[in-house]
C-alpha atoms as a PDB file:
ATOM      1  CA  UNK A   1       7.658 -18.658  -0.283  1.00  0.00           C
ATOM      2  CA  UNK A   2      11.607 -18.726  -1.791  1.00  0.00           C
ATOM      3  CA  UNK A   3      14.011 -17.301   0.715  1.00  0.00           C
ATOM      4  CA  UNK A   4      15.242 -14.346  -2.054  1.00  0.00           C
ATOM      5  CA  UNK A   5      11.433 -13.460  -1.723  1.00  0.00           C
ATOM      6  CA  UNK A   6      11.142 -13.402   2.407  1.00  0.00           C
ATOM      7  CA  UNK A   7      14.560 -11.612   2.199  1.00  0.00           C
ATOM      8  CA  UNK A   8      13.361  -9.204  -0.710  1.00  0.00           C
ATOM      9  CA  UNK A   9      10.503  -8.402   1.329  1.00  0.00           C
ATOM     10  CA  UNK A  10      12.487  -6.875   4.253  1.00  0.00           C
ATOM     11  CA  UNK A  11      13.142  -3.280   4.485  1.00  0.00           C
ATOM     12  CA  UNK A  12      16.897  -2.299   5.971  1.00  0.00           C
ATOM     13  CA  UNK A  13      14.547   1.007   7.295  1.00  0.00           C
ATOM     14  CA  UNK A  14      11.380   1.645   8.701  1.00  0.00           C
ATOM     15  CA  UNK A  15       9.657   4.293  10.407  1.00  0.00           C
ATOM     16  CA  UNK A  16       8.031   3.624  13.723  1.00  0.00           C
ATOM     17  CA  UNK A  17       4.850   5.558  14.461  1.00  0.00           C
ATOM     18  CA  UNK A  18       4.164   4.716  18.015  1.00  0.00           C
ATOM     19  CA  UNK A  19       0.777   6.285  18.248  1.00  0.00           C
ATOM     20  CA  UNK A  20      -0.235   8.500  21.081  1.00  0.00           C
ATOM     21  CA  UNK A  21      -2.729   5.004  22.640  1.00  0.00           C
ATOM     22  CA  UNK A  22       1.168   3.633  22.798  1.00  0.00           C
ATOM     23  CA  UNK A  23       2.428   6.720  23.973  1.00  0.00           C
ATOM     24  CA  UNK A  24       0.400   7.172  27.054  1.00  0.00           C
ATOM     25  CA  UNK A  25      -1.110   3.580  28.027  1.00  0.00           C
ATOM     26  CA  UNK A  26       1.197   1.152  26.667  1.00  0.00           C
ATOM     27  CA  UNK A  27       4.864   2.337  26.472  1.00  0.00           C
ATOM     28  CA  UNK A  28       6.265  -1.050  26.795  1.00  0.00           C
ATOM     29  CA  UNK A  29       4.583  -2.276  24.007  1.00  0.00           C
ATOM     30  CA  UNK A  30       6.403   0.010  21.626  1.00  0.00           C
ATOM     31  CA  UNK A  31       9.473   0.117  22.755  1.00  0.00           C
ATOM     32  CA  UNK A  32       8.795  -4.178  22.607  1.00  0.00           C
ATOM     33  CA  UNK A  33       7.920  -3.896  18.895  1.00  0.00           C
ATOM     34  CA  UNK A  34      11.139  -1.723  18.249  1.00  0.00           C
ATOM     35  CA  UNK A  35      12.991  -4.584  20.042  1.00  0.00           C
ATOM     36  CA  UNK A  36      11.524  -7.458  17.278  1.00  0.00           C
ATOM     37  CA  UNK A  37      12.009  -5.100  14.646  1.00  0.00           C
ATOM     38  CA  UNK A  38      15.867  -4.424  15.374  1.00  0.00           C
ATOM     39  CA  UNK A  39      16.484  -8.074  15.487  1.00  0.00           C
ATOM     40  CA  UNK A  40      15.205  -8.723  12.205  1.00  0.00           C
ATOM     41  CA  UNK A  41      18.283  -6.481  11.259  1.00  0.00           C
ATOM     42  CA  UNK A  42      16.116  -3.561  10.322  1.00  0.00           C
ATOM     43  CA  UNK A  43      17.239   0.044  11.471  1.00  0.00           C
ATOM     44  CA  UNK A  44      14.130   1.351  13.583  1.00  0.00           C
ATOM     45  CA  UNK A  45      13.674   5.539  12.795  1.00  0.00           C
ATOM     46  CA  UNK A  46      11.059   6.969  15.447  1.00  0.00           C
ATOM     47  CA  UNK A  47      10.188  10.894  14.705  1.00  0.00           C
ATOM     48  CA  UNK A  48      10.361  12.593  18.029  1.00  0.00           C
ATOM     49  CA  UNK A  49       7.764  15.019  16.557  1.00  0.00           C
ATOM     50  CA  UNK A  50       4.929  12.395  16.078  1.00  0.00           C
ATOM     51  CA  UNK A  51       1.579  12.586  18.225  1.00  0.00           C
ATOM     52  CA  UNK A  52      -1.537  11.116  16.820  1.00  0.00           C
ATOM     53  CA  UNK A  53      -2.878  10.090  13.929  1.00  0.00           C
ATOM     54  CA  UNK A  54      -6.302  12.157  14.461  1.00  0.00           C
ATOM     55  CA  UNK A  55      -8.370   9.280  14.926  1.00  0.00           C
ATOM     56  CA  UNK A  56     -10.627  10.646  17.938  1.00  0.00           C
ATOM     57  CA  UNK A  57     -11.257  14.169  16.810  1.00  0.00           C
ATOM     58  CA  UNK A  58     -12.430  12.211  13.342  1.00  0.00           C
ATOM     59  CA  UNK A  59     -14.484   9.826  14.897  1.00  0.00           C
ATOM     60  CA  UNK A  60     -16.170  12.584  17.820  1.00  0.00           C
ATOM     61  CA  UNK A  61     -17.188  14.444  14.283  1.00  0.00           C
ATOM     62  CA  UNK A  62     -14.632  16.967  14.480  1.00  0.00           C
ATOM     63  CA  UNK A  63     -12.547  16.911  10.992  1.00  0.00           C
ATOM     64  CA  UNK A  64     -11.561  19.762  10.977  1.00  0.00           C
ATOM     65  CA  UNK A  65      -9.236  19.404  13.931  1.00  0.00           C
ATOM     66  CA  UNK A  66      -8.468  16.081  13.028  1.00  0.00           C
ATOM     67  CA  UNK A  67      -6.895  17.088   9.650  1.00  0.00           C
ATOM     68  CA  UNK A  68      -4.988  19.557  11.542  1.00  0.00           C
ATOM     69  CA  UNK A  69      -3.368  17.031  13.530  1.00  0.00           C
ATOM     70  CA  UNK A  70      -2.613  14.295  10.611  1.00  0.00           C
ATOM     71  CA  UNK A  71      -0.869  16.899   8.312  1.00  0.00           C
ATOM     72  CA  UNK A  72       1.586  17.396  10.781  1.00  0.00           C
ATOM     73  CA  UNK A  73       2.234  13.771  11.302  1.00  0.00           C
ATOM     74  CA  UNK A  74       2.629  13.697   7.196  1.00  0.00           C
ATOM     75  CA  UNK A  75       5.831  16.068   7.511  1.00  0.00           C
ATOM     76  CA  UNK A  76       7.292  13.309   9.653  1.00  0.00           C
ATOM     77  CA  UNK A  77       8.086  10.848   6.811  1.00  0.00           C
ATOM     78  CA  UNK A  78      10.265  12.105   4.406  1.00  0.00           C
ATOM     79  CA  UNK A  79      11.834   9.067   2.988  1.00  0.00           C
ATOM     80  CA  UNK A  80      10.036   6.356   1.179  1.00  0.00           C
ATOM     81  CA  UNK A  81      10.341   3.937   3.954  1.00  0.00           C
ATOM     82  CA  UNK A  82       7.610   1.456   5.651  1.00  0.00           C
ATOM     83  CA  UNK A  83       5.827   2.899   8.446  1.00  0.00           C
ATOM     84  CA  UNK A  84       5.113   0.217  11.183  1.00  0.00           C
ATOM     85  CA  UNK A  85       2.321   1.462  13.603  1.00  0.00           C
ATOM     86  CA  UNK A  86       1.746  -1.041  16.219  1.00  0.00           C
ATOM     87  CA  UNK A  87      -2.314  -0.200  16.672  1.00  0.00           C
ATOM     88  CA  UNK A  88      -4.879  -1.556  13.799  1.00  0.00           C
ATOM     89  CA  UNK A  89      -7.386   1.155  14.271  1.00  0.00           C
ATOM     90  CA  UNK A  90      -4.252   3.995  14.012  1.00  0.00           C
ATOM     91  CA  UNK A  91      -3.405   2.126  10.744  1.00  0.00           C
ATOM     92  CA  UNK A  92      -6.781   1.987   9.671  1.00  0.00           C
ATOM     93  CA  UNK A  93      -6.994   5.881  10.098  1.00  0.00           C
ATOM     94  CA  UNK A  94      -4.409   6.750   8.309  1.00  0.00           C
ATOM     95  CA  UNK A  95      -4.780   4.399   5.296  1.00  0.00           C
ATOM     96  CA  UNK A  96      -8.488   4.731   4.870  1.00  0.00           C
ATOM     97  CA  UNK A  97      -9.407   8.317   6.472  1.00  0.00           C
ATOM     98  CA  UNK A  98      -6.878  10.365   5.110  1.00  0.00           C
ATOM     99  CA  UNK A  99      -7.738  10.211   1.653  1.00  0.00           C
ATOM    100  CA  UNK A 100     -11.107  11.398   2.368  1.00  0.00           C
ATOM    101  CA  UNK A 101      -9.418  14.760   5.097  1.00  0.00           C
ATOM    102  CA  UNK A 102      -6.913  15.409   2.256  1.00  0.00           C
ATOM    103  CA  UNK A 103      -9.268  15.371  -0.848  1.00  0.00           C
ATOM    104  CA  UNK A 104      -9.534  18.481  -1.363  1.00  0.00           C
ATOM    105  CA  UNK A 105      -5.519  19.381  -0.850  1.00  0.00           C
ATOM    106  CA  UNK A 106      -3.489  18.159  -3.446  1.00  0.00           C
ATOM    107  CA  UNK A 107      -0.111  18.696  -1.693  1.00  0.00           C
ATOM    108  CA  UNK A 108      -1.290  17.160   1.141  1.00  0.00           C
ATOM    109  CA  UNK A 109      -2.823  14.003  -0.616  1.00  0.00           C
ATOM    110  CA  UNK A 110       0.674  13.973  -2.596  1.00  0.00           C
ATOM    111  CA  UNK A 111       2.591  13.241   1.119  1.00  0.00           C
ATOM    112  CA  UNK A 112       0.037  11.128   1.622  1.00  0.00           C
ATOM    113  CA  UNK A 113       0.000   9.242  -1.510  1.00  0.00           C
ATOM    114  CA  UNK A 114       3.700   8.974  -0.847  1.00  0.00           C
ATOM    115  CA  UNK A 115       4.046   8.042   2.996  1.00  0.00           C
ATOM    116  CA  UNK A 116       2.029   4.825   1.759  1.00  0.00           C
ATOM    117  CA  UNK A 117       3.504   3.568  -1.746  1.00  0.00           C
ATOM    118  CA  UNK A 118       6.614   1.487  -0.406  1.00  0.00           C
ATOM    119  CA  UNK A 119       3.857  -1.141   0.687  1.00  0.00           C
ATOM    120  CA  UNK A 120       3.211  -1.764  -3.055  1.00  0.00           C
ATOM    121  CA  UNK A 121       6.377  -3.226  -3.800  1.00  0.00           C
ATOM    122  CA  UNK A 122       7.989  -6.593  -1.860  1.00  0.00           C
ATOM    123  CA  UNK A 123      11.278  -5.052  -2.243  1.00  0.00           C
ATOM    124  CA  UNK A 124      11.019  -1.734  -0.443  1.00  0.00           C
ATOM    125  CA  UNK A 125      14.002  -0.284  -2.836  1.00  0.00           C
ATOM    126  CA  UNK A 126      11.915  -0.292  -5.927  1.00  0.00           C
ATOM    127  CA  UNK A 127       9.771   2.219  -3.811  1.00  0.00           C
ATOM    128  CA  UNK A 128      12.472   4.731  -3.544  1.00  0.00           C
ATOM    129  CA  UNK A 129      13.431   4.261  -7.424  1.00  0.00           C
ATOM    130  CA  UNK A 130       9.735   4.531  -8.407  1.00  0.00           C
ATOM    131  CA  UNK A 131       8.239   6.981  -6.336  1.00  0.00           C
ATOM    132  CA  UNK A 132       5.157   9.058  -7.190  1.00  0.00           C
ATOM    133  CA  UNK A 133       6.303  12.661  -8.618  1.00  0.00           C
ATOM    134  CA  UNK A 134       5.914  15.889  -6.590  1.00  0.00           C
ATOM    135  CA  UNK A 135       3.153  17.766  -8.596  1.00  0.00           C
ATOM    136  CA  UNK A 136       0.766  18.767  -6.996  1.00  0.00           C
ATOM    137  CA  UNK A 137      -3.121  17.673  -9.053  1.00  0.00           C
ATOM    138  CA  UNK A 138      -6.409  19.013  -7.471  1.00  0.00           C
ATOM    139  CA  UNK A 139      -8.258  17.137  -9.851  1.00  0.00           C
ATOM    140  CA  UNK A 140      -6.403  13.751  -9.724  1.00  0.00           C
ATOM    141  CA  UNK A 141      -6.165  14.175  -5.796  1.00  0.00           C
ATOM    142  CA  UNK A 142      -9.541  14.324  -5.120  1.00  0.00           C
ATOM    143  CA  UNK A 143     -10.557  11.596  -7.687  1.00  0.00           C
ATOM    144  CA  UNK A 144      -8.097   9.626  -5.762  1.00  0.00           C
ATOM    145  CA  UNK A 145      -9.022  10.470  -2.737  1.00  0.00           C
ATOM    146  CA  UNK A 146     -13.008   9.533  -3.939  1.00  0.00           C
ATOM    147  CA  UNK A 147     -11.943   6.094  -4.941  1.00  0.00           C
ATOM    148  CA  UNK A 148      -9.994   5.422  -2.224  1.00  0.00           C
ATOM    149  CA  UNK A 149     -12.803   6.216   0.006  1.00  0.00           C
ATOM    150  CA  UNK A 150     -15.758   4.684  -1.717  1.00  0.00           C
ATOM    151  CA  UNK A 151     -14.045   1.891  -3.403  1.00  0.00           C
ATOM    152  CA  UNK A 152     -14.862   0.586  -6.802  1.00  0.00           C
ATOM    153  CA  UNK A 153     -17.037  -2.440  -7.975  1.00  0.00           C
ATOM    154  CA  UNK A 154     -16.092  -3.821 -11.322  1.00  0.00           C
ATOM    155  CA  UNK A 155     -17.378  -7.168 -10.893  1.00  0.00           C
ATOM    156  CA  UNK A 156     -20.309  -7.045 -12.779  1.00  0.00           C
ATOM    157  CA  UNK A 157     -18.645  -5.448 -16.080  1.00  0.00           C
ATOM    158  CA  UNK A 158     -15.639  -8.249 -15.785  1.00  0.00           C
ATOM    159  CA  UNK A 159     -17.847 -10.984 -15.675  1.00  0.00           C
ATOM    160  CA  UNK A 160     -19.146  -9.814 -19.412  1.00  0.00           C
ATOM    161  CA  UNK A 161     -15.700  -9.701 -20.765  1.00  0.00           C
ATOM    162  CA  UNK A 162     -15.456 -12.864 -23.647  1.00  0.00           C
ATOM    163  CA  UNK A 163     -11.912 -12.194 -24.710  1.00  0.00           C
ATOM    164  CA  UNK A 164      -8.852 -14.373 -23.783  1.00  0.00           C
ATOM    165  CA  UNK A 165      -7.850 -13.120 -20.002  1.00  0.00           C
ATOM    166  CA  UNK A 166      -4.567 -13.785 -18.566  1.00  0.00           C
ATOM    167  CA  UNK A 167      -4.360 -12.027 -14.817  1.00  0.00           C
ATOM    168  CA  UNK A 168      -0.824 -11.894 -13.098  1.00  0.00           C
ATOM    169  CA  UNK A 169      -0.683 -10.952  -9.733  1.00  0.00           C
ATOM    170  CA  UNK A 170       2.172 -10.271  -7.577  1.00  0.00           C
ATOM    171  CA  UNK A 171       2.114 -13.122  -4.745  1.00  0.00           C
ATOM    172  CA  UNK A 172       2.714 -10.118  -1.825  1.00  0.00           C
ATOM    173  CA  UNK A 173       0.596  -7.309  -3.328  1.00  0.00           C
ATOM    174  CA  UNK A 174      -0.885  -5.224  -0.780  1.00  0.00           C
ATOM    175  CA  UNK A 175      -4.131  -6.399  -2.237  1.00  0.00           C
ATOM    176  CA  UNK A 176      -4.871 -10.216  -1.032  1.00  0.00           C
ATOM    177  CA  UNK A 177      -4.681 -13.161  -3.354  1.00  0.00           C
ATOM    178  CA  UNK A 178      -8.304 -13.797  -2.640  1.00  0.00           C
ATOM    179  CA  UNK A 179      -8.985 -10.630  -4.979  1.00  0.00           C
ATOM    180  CA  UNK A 180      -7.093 -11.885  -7.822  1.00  0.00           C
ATOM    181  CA  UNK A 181      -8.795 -15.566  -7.569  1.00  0.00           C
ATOM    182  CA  UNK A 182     -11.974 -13.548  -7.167  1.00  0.00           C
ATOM    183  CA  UNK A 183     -11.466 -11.868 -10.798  1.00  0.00           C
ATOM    184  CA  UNK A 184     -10.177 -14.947 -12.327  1.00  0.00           C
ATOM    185  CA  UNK A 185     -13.500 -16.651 -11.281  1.00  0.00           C
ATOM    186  CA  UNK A 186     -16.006 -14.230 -12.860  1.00  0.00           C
ATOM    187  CA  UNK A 187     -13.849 -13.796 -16.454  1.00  0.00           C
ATOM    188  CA  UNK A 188     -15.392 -17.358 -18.265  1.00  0.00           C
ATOM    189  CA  UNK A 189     -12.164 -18.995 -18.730  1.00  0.00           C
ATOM    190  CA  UNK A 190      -9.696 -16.243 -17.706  1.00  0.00           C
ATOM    191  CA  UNK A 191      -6.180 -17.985 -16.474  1.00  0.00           C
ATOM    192  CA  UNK A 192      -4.150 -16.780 -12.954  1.00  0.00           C
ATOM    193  CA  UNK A 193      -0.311 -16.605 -12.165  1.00  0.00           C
ATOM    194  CA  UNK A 194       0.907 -15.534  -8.823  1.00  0.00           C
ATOM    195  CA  UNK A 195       4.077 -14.301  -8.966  1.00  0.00           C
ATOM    196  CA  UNK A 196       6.429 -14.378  -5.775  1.00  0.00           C
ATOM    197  CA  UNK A 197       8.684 -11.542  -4.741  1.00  0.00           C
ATOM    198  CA  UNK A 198       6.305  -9.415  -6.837  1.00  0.00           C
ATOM    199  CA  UNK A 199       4.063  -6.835  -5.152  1.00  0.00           C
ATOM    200  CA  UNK A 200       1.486  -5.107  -7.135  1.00  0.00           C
ATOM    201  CA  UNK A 201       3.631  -4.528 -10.237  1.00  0.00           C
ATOM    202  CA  UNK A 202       5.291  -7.399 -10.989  1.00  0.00           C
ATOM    203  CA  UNK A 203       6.562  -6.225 -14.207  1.00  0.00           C
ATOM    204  CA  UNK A 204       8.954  -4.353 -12.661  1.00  0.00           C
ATOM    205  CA  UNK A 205      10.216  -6.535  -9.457  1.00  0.00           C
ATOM    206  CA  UNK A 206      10.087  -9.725 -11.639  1.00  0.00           C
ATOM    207  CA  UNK A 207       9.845  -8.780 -15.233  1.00  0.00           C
ATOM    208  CA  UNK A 208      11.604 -12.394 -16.327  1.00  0.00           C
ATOM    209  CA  UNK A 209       8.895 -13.961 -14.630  1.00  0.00           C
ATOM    210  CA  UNK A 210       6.285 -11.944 -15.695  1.00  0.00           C
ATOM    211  CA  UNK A 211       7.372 -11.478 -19.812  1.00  0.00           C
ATOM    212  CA  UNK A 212       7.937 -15.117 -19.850  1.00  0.00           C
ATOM    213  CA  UNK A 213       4.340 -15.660 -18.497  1.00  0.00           C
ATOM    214  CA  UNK A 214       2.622 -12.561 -20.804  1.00  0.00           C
ATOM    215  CA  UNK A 215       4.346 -14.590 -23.961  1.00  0.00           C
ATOM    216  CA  UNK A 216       3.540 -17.899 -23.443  1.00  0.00           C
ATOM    217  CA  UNK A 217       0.057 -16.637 -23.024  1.00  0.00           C
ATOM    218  CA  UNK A 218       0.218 -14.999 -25.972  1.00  0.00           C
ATOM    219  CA  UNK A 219       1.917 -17.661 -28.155  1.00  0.00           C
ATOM    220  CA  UNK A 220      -1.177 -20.183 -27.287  1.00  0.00           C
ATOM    221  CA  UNK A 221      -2.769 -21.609 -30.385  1.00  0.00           C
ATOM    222  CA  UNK A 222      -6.253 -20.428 -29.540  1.00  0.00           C
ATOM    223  CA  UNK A 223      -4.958 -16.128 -28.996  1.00  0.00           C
ATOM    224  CA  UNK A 224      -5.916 -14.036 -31.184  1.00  0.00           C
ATOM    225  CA  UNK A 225      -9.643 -15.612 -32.631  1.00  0.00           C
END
């Protein structure tokens, strides 16, 4: 990886959502990560109103309480900044749980949707100049929140497609290279370019890059048979 993309990949801001399992068993451990992270440069914002992420109401089968508690840690991010929370299974709750407590609020999917967006981009400032608009969708939210939570499978129908494929990927997407390379294998002859210091839109973080690849695909002899 270039150094412009490890740099462009570095927020100046982060939140720092400590968790309440760093809160009351591991205090050190926070206040370490918050050490690393301020000498990477990067100012370190820690909402004195957080608690916890819901996690074990949701998983002792009590929802209800445990979308209680998440809203209120939703309120806590206003700015389109990364949120670093130092506990995998916290993380986990709140990118792959929440969709499903939220589906059926659209204002409360919306914060959601936006807390997580900046980790689309490698450079966290396209996040701020991009974010997702303020209306508030019932329909859209819970058709989100569906495919978030059940996923997709396109596999099958790609591997059927016969036309010329070019797929560009964005080298730090928050979805893994292994995904792209996984598409590019089922499309018969279907061509892959990573693209660094891109994250999933690359047409917008490196749109020299990415026009130059789009027309030298399309200027090959055999397009357009």
């Amino acid at each position: 990886m270039s150094e412009q993309a490890k740099t462009s990949q570095r927020p100046a801001d982060v939140y720092f959502f400590a968790t309440c399992v760093v809160d009351q068993f591991f205090p050190g451990a926070g206040m370490d990560a918050i050490t690393l992270l301020e000498r990477q440069g990067i100012r370190v914002h820690f909402p004195e109103e957080q608690t916890c992420c819901g996690q074990p109401a949701y998983t002792s089968g009590f929802p209800d309480a445990a979308r209680k508690v998440a809203a209120h840690q939703l309120t806590l991010f206003p700015n389109d900044w990364p949120v670093v929370v130092p506990s995998g299974s916290c993380a986990g709750m709140m990118k792959h749980h929440y969709p499903t407590l939220f589906a059926a609020d659209a204002s409360l999917h919306g914060d959601y949707s936006r807390a997580i967006y900046p980790a689309w981009f490698a450079d966290p400032a396209f996040a701020r100049m991009f974010a997702p608009p303020r209306q508030a969708s019932p329909t859209g939210a819970v058709v989100a929140a569906r495919l978030r939570r059940e996923g997709y499978d396109w596999r099958n129908a790609i591997g059927r497609i016969g036309a010329s494929t070019l797929i560009v990927h964005g080298a730090q997407d928050l979805l893994p290279a292994r995904v792209a390379r996984e598409n590019a294998g089922l499309i018969p002859g279907a061509q892959l370019v990573m693209v660094d210091g891109a994250g999933h839109m690359p047409f917008w973080e490196q749109p020299e890059e990415f026009f130059a690849v789009v027309r030298t695909f399309l200027d090959a002899p055999d397009r357009g048979r």
